[in-house]
PDB file of N, CA and C in Angstrom:
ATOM      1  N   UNK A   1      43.225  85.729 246.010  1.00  0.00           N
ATOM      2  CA  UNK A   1      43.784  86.869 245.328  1.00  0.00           C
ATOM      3  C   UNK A   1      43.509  86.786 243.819  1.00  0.00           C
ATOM      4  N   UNK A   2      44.060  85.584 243.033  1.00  0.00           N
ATOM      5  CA  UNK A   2      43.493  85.076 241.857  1.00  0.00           C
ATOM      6  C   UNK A   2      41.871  85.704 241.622  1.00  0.00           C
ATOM      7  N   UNK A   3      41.067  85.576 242.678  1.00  0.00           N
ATOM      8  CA  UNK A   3      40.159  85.837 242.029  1.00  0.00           C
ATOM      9  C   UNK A   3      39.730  87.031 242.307  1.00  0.00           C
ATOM     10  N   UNK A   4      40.034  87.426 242.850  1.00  0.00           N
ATOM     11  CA  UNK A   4      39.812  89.211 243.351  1.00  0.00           C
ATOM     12  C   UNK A   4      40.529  89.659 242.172  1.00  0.00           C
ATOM     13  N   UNK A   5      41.036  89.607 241.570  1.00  0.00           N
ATOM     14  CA  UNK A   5      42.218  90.013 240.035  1.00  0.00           C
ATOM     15  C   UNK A   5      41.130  89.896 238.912  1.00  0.00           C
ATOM     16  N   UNK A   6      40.553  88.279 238.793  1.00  0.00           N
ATOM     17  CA  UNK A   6      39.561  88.262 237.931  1.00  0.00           C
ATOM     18  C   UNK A   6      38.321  88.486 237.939  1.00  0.00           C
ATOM     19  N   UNK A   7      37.472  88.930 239.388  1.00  0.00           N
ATOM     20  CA  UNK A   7      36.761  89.893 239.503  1.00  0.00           C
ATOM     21  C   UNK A   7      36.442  91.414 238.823  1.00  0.00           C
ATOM     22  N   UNK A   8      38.141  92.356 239.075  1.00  0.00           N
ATOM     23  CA  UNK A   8      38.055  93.260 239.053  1.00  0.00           C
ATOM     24  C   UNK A   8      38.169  93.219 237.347  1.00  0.00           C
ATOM     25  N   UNK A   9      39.080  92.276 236.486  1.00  0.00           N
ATOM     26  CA  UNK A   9      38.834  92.768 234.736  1.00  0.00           C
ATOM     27  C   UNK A   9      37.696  92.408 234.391  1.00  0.00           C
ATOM     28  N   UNK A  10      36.804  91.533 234.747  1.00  0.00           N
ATOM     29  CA  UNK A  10      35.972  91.363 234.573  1.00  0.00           C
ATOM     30  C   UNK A  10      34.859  92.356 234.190  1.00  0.00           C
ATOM     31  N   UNK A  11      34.631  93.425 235.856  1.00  0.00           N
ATOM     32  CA  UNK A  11      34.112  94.722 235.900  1.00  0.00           C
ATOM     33  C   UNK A  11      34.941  95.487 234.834  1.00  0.00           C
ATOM     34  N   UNK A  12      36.092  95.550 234.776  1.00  0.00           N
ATOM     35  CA  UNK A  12      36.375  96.626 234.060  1.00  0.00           C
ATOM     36  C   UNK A  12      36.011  96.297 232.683  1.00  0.00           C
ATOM     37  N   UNK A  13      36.051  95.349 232.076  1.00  0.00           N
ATOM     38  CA  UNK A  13      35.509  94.788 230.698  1.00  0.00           C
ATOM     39  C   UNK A  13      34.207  95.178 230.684  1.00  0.00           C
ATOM     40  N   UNK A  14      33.144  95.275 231.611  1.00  0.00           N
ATOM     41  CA  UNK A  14      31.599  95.743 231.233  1.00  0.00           C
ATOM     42  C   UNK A  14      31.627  96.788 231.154  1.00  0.00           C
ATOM     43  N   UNK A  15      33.070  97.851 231.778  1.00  0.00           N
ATOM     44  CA  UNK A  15      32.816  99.124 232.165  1.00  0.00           C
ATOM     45  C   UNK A  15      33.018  99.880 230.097  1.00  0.00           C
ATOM     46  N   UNK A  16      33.953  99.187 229.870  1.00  0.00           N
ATOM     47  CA  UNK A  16      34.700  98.945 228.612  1.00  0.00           C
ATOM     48  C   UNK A  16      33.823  99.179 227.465  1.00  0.00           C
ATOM     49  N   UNK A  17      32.248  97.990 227.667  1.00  0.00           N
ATOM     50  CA  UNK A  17      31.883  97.768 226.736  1.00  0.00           C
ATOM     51  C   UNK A  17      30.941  98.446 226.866  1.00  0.00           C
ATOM     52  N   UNK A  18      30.408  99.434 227.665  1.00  0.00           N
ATOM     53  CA  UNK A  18      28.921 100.092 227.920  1.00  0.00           C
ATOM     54  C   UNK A  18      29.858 101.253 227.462  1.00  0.00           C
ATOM     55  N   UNK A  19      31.246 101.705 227.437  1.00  0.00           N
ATOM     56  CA  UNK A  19      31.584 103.391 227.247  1.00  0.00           C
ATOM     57  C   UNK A  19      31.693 102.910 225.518  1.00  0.00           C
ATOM     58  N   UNK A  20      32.103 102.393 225.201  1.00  0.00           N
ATOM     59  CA  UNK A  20      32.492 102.101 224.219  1.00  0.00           C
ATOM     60  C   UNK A  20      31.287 101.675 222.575  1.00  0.00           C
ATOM     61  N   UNK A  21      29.832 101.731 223.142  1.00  0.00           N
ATOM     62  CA  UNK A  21      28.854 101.905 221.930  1.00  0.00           C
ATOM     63  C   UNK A  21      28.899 102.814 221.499  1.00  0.00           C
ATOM     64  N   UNK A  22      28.540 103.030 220.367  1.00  0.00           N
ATOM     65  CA  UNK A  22      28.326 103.997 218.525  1.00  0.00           C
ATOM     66  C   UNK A  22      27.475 104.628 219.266  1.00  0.00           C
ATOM     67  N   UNK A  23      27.763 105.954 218.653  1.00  0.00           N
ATOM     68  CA  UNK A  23      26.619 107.381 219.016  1.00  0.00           C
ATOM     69  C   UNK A  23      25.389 106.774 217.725  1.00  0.00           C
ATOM     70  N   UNK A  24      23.885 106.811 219.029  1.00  0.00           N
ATOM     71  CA  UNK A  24      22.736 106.315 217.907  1.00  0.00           C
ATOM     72  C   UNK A  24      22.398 107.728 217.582  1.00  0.00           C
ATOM     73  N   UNK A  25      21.188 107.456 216.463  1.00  0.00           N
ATOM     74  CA  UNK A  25      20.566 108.878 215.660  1.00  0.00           C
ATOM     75  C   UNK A  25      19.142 108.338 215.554  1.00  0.00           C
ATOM     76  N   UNK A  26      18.516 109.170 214.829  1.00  0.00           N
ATOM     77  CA  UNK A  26      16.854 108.914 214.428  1.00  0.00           C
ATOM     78  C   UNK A  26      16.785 109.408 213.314  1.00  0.00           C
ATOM     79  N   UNK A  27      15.766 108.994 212.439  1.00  0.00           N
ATOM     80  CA  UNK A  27      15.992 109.690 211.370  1.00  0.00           C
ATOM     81  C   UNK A  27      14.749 110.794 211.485  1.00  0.00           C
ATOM     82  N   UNK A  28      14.457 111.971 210.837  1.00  0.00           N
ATOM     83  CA  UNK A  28      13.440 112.961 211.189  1.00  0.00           C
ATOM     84  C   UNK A  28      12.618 113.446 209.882  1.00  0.00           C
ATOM     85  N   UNK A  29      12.059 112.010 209.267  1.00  0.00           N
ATOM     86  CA  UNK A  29      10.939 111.985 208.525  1.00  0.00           C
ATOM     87  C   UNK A  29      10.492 111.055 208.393  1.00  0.00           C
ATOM     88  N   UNK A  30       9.358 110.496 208.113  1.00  0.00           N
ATOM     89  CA  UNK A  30       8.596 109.539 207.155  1.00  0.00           C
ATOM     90  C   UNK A  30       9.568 109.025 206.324  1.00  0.00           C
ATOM     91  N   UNK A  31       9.579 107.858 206.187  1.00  0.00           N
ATOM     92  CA  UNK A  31      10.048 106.526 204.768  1.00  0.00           C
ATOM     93  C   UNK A  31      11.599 107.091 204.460  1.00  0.00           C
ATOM     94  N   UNK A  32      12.117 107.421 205.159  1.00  0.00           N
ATOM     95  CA  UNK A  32      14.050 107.756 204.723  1.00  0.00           C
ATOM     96  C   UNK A  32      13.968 106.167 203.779  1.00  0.00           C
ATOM     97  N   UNK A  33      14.991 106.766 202.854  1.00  0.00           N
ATOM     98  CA  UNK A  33      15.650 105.229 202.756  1.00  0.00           C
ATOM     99  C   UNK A  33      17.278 104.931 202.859  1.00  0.00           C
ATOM    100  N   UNK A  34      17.456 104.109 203.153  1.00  0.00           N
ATOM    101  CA  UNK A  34      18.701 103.313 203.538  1.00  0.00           C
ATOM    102  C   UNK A  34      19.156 102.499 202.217  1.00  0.00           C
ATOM    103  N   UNK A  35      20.209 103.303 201.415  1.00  0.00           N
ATOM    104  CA  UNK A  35      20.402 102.413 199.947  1.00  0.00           C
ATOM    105  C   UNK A  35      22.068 102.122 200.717  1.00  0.00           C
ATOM    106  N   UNK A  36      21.805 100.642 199.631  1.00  0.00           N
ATOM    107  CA  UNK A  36      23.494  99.647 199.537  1.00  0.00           C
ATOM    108  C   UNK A  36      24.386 100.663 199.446  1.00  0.00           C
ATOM    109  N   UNK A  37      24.918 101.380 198.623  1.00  0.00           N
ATOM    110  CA  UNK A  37      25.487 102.322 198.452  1.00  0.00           C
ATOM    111  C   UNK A  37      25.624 103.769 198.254  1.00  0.00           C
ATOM    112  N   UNK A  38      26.068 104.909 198.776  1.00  0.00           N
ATOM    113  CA  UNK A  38      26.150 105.978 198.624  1.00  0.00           C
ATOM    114  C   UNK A  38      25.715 106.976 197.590  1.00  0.00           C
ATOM    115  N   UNK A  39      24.522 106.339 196.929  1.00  0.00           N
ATOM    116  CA  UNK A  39      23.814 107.157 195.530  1.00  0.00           C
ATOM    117  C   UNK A  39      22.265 106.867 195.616  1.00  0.00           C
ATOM    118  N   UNK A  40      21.900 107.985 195.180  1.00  0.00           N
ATOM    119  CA  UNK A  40      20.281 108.312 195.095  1.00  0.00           C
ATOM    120  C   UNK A  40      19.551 107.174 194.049  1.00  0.00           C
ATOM    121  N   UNK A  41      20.801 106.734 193.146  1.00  0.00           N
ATOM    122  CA  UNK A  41      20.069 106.008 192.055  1.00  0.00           C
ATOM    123  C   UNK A  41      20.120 104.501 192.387  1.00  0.00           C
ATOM    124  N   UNK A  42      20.633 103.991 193.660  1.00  0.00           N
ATOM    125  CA  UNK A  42      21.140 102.759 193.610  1.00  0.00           C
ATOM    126  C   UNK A  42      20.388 102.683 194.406  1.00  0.00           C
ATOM    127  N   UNK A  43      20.112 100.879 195.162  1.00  0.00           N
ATOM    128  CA  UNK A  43      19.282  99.829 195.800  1.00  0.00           C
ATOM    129  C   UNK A  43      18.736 100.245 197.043  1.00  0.00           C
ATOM    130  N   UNK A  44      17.622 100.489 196.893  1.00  0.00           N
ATOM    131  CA  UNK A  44      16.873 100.627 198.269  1.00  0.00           C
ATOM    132  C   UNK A  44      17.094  99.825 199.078  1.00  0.00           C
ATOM    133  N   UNK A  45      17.573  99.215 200.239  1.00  0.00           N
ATOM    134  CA  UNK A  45      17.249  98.482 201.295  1.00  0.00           C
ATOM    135  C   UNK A  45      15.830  98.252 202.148  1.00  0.00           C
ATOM    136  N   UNK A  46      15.764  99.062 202.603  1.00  0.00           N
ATOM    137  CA  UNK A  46      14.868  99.309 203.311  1.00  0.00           C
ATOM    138  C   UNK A  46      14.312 100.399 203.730  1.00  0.00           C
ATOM    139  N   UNK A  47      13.241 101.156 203.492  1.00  0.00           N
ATOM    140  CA  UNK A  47      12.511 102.358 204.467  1.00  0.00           C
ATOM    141  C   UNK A  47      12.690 102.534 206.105  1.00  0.00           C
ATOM    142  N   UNK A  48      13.205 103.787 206.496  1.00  0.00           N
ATOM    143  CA  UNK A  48      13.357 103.872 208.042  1.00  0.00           C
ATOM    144  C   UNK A  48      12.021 104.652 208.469  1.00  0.00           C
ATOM    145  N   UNK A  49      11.772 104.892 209.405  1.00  0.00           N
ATOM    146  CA  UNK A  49      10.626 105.320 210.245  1.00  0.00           C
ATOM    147  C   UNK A  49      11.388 106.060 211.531  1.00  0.00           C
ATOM    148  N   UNK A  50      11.040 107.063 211.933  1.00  0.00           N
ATOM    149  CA  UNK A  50      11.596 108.058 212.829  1.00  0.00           C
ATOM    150  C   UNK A  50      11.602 107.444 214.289  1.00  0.00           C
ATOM    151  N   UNK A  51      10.975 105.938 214.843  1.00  0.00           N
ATOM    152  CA  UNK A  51      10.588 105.101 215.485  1.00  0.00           C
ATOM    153  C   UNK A  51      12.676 103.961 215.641  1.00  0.00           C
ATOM    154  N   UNK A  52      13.124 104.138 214.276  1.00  0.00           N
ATOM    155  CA  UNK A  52      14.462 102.968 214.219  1.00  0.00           C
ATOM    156  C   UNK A  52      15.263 103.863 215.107  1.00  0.00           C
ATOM    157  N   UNK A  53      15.765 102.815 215.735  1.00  0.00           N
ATOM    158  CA  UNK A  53      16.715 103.431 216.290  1.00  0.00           C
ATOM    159  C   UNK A  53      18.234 103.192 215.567  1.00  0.00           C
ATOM    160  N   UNK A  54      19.121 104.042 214.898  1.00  0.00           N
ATOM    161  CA  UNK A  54      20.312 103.624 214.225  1.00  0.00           C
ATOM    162  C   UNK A  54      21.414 104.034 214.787  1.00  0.00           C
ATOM    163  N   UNK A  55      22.378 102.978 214.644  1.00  0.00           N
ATOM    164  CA  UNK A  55      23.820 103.358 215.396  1.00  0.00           C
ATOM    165  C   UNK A  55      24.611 104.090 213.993  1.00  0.00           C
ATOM    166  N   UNK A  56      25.468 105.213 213.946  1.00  0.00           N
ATOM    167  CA  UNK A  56      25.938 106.132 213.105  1.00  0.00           C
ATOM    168  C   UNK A  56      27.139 105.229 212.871  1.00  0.00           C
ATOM    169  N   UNK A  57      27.868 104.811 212.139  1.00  0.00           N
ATOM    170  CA  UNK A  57      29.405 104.274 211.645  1.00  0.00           C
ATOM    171  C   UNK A  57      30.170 105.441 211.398  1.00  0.00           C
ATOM    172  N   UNK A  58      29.909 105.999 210.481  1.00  0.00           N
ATOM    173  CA  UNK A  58      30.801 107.135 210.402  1.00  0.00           C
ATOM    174  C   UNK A  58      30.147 107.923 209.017  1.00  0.00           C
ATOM    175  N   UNK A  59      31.038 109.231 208.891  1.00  0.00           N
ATOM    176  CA  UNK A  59      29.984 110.140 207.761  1.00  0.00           C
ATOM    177  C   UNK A  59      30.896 109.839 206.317  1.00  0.00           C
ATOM    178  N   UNK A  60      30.413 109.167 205.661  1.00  0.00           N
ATOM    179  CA  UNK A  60      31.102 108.942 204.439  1.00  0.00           C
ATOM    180  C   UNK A  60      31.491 109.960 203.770  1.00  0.00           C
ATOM    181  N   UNK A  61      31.066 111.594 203.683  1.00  0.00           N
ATOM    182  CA  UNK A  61      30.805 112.459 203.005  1.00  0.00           C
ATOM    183  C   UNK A  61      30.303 113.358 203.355  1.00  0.00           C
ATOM    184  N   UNK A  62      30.015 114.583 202.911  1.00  0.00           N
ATOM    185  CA  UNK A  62      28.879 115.664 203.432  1.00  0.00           C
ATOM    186  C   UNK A  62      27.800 115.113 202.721  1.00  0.00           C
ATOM    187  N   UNK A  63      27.474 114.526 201.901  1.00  0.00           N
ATOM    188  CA  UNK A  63      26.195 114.247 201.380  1.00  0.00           C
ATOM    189  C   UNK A  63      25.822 112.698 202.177  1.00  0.00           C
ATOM    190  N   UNK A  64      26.508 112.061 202.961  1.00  0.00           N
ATOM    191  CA  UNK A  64      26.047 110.682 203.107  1.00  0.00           C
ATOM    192  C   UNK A  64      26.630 109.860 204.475  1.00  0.00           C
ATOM    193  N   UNK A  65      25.724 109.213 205.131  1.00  0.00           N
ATOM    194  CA  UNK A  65      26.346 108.412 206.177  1.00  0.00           C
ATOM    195  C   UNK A  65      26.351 107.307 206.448  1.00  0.00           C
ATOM    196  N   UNK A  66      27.138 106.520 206.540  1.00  0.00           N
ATOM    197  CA  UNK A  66      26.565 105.004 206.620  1.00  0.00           C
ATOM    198  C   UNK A  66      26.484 104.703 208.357  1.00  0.00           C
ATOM    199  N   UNK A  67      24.924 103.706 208.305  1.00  0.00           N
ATOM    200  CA  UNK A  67      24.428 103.452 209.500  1.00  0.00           C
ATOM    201  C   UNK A  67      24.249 102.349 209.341  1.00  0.00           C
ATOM    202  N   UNK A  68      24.169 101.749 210.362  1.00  0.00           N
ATOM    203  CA  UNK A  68      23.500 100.320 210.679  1.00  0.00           C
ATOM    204  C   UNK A  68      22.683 100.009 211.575  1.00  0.00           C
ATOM    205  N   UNK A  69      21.840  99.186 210.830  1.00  0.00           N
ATOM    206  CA  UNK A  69      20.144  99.163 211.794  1.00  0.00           C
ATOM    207  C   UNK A  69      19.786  97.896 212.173  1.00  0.00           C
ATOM    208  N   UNK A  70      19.606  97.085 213.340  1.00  0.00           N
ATOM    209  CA  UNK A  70      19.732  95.574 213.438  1.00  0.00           C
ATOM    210  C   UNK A  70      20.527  94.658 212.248  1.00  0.00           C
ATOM    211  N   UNK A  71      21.653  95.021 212.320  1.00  0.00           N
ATOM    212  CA  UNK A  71      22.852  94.340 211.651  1.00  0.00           C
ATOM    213  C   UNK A  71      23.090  94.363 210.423  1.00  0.00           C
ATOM    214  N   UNK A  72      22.193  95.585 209.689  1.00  0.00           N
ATOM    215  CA  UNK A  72      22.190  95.948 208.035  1.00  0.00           C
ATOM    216  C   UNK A  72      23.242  97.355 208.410  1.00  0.00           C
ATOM    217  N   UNK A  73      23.889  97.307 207.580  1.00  0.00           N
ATOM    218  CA  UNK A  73      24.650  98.479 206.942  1.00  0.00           C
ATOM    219  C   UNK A  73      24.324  99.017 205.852  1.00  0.00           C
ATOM    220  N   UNK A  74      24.324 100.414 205.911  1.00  0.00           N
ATOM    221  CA  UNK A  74      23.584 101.067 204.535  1.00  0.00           C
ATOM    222  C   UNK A  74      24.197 102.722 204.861  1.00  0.00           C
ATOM    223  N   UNK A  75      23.846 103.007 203.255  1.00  0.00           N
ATOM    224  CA  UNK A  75      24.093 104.973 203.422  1.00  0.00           C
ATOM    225  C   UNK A  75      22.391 105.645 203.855  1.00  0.00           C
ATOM    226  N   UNK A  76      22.577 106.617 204.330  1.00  0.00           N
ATOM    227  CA  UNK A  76      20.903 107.444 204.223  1.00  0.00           C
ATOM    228  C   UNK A  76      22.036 108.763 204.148  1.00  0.00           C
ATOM    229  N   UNK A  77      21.481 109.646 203.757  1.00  0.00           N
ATOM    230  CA  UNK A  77      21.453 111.074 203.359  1.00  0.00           C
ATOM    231  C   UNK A  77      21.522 111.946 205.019  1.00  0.00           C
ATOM    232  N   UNK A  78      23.138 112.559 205.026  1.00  0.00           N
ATOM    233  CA  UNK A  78      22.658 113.160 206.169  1.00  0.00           C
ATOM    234  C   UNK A  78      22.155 114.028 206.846  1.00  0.00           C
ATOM    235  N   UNK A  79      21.421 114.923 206.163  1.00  0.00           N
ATOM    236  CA  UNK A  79      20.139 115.462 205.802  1.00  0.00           C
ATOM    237  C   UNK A  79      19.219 115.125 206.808  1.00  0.00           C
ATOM    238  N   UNK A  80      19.137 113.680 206.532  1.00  0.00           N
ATOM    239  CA  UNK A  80      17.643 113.167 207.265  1.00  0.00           C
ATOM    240  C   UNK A  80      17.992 112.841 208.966  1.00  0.00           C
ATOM    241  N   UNK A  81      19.083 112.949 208.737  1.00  0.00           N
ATOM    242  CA  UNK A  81      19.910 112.403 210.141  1.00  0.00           C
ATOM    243  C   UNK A  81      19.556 113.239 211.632  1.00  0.00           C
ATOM    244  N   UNK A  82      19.414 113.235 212.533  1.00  0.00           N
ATOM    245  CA  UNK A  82      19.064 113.854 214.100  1.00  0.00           C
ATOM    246  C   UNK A  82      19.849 113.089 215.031  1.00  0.00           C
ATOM    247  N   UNK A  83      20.598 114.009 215.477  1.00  0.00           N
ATOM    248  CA  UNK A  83      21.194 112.888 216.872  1.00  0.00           C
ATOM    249  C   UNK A  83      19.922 113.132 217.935  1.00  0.00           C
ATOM    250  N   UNK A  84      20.532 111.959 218.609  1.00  0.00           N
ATOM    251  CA  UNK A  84      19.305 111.619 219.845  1.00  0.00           C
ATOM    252  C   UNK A  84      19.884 112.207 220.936  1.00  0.00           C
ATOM    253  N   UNK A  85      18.334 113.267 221.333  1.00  0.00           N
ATOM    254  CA  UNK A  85      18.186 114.261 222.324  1.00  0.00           C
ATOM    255  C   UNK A  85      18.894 113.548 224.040  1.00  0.00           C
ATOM    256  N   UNK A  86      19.906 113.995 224.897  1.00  0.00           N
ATOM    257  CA  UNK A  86      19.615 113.538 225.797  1.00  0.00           C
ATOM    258  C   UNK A  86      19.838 114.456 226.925  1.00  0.00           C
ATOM    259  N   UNK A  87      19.523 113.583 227.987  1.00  0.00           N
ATOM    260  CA  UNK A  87      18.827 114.549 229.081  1.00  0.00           C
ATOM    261  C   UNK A  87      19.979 115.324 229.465  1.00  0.00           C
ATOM    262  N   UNK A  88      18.822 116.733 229.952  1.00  0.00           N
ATOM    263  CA  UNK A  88      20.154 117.432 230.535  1.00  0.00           C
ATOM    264  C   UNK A  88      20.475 117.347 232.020  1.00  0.00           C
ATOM    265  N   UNK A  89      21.078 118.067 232.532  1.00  0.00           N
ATOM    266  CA  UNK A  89      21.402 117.876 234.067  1.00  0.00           C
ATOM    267  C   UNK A  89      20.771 119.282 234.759  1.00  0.00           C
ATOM    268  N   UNK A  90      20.650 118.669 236.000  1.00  0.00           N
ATOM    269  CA  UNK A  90      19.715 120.019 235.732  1.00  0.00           C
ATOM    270  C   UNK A  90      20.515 120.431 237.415  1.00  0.00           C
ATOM    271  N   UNK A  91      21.236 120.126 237.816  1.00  0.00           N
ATOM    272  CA  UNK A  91      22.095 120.838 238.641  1.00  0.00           C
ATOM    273  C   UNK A  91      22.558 121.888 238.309  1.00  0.00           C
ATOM    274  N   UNK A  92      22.821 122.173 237.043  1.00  0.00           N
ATOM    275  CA  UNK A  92      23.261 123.756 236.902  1.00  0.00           C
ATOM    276  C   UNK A  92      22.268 124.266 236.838  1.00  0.00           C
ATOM    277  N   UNK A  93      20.874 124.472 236.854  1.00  0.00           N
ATOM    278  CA  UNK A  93      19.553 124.999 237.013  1.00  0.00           C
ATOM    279  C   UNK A  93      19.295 125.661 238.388  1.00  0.00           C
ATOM    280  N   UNK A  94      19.779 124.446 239.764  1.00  0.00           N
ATOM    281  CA  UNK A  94      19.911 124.567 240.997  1.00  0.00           C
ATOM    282  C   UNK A  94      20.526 126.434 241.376  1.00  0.00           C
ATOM    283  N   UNK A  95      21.645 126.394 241.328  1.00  0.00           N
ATOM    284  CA  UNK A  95      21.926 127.988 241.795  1.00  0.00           C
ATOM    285  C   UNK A  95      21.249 128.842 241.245  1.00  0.00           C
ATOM    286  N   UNK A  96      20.562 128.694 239.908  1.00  0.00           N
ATOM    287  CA  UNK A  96      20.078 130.236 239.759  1.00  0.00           C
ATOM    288  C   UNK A  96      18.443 130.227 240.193  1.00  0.00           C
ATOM    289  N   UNK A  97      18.159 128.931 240.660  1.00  0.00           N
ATOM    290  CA  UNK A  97      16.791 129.054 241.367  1.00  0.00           C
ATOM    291  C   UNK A  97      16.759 129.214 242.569  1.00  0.00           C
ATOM    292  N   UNK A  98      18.368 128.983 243.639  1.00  0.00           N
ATOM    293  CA  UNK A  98      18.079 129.341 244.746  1.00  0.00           C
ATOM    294  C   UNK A  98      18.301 130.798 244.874  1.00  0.00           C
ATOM    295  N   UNK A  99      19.174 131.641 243.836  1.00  0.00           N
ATOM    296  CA  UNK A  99      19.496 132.768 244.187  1.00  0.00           C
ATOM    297  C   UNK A  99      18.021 133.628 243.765  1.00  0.00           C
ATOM    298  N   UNK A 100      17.005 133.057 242.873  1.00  0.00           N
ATOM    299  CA  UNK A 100      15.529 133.616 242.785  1.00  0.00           C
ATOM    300  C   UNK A 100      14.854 133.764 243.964  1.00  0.00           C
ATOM    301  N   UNK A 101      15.453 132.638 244.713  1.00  0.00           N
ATOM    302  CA  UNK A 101      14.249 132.311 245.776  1.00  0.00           C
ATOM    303  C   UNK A 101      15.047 133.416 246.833  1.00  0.00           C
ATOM    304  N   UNK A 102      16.290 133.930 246.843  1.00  0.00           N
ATOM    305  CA  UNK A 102      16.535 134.811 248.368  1.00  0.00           C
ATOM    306  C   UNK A 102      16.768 135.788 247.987  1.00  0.00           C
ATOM    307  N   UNK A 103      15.997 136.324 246.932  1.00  0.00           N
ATOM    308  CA  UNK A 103      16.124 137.959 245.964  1.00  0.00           C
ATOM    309  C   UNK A 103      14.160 137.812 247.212  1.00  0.00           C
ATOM    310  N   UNK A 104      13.396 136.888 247.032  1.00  0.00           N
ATOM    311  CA  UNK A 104      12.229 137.169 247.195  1.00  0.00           C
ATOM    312  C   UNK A 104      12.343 137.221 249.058  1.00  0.00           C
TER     313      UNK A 104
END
């Protein structure tokens, strides 16, 4: 029984930690940059490429968001920001193609 108990938190702990990741983004140009802090005039970090994949932290501002990209934290402009496209479902597609098909 003991372990049928620690079986099941177990599962529920992976279930936990897969609902529970940061909404990622892309960025949607050439060379974004990722500065230390929330200003145009301050420290570049690093250049992004529309290729990074970044997890969003939260929007500091209307002008700014801080992200983190393999374990750097930084602002980019959210401007440059795109959430990542995902798939749609395409079961709601289903009825209005069968009702095409018995019009014919």
């Amino acid at each position: 029984m003991k372990r049928l108990l620690m079986i099941a938190a177990l599962i529920c702990m992976q279930a936990v930690a897969v609902l529970a990741q940061e909404p990622t983004s892309r960025v949607n140009s050439e060379k974004v940059k990722m500065f230390r802090q929330p200003n145009a005039a301050g420290e570049v970090m690093r250049l992004l490429n529309p290729d990074d994949e970044i997890i969003v932290m939260r929007k500091q501002n209307q002008q700014w968001t801080l992200v983190q990209i393999d374990g750097e934290a930084g602002y980019v402009a959210s401007s440059y920001l795109r959430a990542k496209k995902n798939k749609k479902a395409t079961a709601a597609k289903a009825p209005a193609t069968l009702e095409k098909s018995a019009k014919l």
